[in-house]
Protein backbone atom coordinates (compact mmCIF):
# COMPACT_ATOMS: atom_id res chain seq x y z
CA UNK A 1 -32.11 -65.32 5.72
CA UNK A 2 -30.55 -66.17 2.48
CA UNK A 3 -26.72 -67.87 3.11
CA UNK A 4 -23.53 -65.67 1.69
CA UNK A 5 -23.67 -67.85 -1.20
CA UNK A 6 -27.41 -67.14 -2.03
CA UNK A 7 -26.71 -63.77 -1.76
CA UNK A 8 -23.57 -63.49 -3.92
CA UNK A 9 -25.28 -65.03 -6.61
CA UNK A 10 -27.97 -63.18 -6.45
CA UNK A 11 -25.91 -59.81 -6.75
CA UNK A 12 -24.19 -61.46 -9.77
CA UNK A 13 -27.72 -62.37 -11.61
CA UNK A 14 -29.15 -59.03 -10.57
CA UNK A 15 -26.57 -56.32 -9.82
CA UNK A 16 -24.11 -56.50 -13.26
CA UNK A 17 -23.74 -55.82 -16.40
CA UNK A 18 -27.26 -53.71 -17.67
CA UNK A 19 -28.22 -53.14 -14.27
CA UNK A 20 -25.30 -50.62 -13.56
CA UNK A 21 -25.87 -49.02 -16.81
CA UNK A 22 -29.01 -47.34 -16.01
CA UNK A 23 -28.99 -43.57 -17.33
CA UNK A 24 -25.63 -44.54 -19.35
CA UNK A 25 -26.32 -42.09 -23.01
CA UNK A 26 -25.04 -45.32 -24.98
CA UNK A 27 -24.51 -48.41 -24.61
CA UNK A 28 -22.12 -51.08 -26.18
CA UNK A 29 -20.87 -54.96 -26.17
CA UNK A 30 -17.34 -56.45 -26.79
CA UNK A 31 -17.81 -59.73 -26.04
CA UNK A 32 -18.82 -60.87 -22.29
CA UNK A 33 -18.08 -57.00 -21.69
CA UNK A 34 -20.61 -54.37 -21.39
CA UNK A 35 -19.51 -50.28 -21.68
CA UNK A 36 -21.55 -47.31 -20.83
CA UNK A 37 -20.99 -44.16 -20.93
CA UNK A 38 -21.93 -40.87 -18.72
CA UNK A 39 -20.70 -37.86 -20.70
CA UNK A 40 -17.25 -37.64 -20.07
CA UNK A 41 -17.25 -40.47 -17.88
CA UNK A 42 -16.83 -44.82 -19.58
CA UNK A 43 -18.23 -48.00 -16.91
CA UNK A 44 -17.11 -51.28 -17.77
CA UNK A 45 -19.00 -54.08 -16.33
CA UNK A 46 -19.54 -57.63 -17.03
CA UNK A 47 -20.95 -61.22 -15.63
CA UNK A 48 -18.08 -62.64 -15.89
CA UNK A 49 -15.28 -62.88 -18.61
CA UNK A 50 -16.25 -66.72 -20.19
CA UNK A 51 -13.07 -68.03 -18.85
CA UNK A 52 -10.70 -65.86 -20.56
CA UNK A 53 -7.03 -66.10 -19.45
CA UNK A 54 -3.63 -64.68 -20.24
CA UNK A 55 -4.00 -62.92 -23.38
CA UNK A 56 -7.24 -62.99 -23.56
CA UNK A 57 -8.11 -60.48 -21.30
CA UNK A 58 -5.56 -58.63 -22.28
CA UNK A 59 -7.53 -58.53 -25.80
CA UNK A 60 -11.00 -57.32 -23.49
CA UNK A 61 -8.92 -54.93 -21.19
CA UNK A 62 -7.16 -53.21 -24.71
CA UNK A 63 -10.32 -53.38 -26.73
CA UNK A 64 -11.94 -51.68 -23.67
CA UNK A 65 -9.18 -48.77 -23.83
CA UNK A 66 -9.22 -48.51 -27.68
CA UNK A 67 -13.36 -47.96 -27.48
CA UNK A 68 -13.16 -45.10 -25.37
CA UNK A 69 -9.58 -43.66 -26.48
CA UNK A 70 -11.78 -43.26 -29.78
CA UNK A 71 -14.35 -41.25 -28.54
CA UNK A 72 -13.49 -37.58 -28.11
CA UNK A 73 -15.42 -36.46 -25.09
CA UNK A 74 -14.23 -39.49 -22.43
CA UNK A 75 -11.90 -38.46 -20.30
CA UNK A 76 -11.59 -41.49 -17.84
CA UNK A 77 -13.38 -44.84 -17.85
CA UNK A 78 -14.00 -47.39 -14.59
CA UNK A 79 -13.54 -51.22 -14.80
CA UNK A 80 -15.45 -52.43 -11.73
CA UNK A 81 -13.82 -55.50 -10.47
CA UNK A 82 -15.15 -58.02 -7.78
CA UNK A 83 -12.68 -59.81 -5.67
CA UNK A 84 -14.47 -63.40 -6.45
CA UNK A 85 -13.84 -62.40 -10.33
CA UNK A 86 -11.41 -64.81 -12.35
CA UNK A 87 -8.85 -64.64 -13.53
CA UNK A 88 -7.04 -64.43 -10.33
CA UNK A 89 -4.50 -62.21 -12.07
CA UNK A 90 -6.95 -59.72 -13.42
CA UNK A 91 -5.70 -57.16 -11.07
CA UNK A 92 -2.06 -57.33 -13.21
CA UNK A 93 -3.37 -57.49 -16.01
CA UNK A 94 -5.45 -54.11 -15.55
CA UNK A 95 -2.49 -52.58 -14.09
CA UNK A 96 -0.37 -53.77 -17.25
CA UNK A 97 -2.57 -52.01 -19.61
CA UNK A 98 -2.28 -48.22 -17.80
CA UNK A 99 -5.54 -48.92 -15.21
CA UNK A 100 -5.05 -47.36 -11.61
CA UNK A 101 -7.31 -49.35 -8.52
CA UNK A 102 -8.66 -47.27 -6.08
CA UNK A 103 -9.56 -48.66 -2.54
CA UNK A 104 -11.19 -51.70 -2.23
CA UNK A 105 -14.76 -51.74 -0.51
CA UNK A 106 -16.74 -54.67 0.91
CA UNK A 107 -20.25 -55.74 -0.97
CA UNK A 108 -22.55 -56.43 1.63
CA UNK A 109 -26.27 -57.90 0.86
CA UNK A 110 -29.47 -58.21 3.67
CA UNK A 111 -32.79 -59.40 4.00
CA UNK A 112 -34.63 -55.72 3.62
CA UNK A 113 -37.38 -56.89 5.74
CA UNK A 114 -34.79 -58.14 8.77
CA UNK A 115 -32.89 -54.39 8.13
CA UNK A 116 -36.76 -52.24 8.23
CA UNK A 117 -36.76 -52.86 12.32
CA UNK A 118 -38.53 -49.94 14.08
CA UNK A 119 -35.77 -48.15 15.24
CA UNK A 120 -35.93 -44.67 17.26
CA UNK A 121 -32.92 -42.08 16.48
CA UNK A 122 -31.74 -40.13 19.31
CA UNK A 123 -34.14 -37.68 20.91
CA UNK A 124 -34.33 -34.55 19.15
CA UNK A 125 -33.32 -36.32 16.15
CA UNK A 126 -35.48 -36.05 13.20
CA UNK A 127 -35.36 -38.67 10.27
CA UNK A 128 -37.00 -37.93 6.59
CA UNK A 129 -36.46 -37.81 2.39
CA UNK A 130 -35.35 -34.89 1.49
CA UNK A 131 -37.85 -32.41 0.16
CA UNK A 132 -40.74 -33.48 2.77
CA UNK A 133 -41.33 -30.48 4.60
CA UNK A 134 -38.65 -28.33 3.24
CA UNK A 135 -37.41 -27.32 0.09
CA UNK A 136 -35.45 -30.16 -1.91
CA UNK A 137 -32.44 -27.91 -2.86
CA UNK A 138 -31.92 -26.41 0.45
CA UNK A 139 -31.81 -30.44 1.20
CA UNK A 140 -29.48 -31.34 -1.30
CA UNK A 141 -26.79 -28.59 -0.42
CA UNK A 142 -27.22 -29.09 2.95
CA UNK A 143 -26.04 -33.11 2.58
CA UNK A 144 -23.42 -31.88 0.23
CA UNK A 145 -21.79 -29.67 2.84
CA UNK A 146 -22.10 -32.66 5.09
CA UNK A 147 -20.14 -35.20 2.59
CA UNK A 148 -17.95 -32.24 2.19
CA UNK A 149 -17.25 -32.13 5.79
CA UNK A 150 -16.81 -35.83 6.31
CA UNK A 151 -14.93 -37.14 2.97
CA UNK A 152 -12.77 -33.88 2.84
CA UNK A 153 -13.19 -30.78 0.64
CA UNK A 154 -12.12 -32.96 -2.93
CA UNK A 155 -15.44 -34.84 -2.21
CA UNK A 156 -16.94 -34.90 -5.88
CA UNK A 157 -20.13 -31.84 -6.27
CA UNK A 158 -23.45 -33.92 -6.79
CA UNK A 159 -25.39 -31.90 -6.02
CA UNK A 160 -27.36 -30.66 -9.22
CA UNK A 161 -26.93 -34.42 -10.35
CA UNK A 162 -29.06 -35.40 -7.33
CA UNK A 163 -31.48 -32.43 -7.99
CA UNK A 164 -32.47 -33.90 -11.25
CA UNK A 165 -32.49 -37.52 -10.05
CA UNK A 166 -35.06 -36.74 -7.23
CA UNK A 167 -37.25 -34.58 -9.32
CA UNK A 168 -37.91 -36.68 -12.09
CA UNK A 169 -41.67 -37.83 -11.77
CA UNK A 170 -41.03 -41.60 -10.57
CA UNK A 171 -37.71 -41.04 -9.04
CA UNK A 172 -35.44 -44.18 -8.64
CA UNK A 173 -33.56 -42.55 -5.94
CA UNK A 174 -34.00 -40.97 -2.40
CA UNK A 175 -32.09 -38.96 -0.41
CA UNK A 176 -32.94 -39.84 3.82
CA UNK A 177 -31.31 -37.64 6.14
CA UNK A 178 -31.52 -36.71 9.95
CA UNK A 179 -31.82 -33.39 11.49
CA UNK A 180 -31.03 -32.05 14.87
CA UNK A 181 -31.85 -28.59 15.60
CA UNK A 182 -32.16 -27.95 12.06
CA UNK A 183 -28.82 -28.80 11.16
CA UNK A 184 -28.23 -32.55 9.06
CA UNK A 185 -25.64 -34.58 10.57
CA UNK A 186 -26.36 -37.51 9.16
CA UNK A 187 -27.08 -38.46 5.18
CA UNK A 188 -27.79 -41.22 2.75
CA UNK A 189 -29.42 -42.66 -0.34
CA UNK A 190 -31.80 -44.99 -1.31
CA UNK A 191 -31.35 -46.30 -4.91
CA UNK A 192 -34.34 -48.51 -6.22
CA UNK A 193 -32.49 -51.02 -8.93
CA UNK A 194 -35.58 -51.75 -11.13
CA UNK A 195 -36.27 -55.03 -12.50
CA UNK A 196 -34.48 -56.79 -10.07
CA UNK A 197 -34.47 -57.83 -5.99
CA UNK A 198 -32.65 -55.14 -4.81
CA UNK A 199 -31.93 -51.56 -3.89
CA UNK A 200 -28.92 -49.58 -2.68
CA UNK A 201 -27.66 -47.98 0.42
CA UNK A 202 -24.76 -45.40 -0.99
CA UNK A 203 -23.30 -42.02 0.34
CA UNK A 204 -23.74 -42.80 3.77
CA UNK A 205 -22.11 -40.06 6.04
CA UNK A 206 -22.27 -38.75 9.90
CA UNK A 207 -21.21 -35.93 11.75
CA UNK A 208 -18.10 -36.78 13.74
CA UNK A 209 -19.68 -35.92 16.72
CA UNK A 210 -22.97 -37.36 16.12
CA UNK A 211 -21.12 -41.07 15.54
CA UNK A 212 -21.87 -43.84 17.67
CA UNK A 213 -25.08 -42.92 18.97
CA UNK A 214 -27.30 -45.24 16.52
CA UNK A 215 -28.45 -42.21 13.98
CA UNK A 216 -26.93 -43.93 11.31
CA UNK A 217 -28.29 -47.38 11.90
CA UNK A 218 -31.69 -45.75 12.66
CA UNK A 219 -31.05 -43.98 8.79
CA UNK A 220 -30.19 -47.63 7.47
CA UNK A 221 -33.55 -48.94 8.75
CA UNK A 222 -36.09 -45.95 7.35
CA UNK A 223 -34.20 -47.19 3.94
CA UNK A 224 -34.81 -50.86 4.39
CA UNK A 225 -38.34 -50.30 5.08
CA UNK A 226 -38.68 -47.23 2.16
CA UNK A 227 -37.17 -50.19 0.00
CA UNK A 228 -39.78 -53.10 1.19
CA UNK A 229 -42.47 -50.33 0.47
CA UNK A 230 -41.36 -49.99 -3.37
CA UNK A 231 -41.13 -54.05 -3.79
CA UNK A 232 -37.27 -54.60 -3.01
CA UNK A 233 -36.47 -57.71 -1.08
CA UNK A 234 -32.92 -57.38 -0.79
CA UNK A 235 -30.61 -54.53 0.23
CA UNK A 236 -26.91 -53.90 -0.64
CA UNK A 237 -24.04 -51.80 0.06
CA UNK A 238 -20.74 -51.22 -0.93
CA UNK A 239 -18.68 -49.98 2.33
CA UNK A 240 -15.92 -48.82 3.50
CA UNK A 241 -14.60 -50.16 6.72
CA UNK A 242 -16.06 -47.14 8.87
CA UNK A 243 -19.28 -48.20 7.48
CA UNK A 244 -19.12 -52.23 7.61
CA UNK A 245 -19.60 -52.90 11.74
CA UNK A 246 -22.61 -50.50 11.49
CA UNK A 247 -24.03 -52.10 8.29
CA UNK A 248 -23.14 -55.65 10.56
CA UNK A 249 -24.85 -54.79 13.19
CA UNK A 250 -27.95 -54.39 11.00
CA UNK A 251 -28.20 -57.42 9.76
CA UNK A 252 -26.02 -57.15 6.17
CA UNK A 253 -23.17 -59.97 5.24
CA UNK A 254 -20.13 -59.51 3.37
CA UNK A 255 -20.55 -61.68 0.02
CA UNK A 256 -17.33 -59.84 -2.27
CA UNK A 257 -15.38 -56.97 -2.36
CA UNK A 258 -15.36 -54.58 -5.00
CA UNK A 259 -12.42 -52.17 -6.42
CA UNK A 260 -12.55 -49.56 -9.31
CA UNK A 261 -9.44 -49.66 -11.51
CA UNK A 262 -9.26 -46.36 -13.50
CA UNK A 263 -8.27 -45.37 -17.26
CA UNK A 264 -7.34 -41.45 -17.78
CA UNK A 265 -6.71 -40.11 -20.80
CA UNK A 266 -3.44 -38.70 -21.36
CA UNK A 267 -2.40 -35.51 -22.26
């Protein structure tokens, strides 16, 4: 098992700048900064920012808000921070220039092949990627009603976003859930970051009253081992504190944390 250090340098070689702009419609630089955009939707990510200090960043942060203040269509942008990012003041600085930080989550990074251990869910508990054996919308909505259910009713509508991942013809991303009875009460995805080490474990959710009886770790597991199948050695998450003793238990470590700071377009 790689140490925390290993692994948080690893997630910085592998896991920034183009890497989270796959499927971004354009792409562009300003200095160490790198801005993609989804429709109505800016990312801002970066390596690092070369040292930059003081006024500096407040150069990158307003350049930043000028480039997408000038494009029609954007109606909010994300600058994804790390908590190991310098400066240490960043998190002023962002707030100075009109940003808004949501909550913080913990990065966590595992050996996949430590994660892929053969365990059983529940009895009665069935485990499988949506679309085998039933039909992949009924799948999608059926997780979406879950999320729904779990994150509250503001929880954002993926669903024909996930449709159109999962049916391209070499999808990048799969959606595992578990059935009891028919019913899924537990959910999550699997997202393959190509050309590097790792893969993803995102929108993770469980029943209330399915919790605590290992469905979720079992879930975690068929990922790991879906990931070692498609040549991923590492796995990584970024989790909320309902999620982290779970994602412990299996075998992840906490390397960073991670908080979105938000630009909205007035008006």
């Amino acid at each position: 098992m790689m140490a925390a250090a290993e692994l948080l340098c690893a997630h910085d070689e592998d896991l920034r700048t183009s890497s989270e702009l796959a499927g971004a419609t354009d792409v562009h630089r300003i200095g160490p900064l790198w801005l993609g955009r989804y429709g109505s939707r800016g990312f801002v990510t970066y390596r690092d920012l070369d040292g930059a200090e003081g006024a500096a960043v407040d150069d990158l942060i307003g350049a930043a808000v000028a480039h997408f203040a000038a494009v029609a269509e954007v109606q909010a942008f994300e600058w994804k921070t790390r908590g190991h990012d310098a400066p240490a003041d960043l998190a002023t600085h962002l707030a100075r220039a009109g940003l808004v930080a949501d909550d913080p989550e913990t990065v966590m990074i595992g050996d996949a092949s430590l994660l892929a251990a053969d365990l059983r869910p529940p009895e009665g508990t069935l485990l499988r990627r949506a679309g085998d054996g039933a039909e992949l919308a009924t799948d999608v909505a059926a997780v979406g009603v879950l999320h729904r259910e779990v994150f509250g009713p503001d929880s954002p509508d993926l669903d024909a976003q996930l449709i159109a991942q999962l049916s391209e013809p070499d999808p990048a991303v799969e959606l595992w859930l578990a059935e009891i009875e028919g019913a899924v009460v537990c959910a999550g995805r699997l997202d393959r970051v190509r050309g590097t080490r790792f893969a993803g474990l995102f929108g993770g959710a469980t029943r209330a009253d399915q919790r605590h009886r290992g469905i979720y770790r079992a879930l975690t597991a068929a990922r790991a081992a879906s990931a070692l199948r498609q040549g991923a050695s590492l796995v990584y998450a970024e989790c909320t504190v309902l999620s982290r003793p779970i994602l412990e238990r299996s075998g992840l470590v906490a390397v960073t944390t991670t908080t979105p700071w938000t630009w909205r377009r007035s008006g």
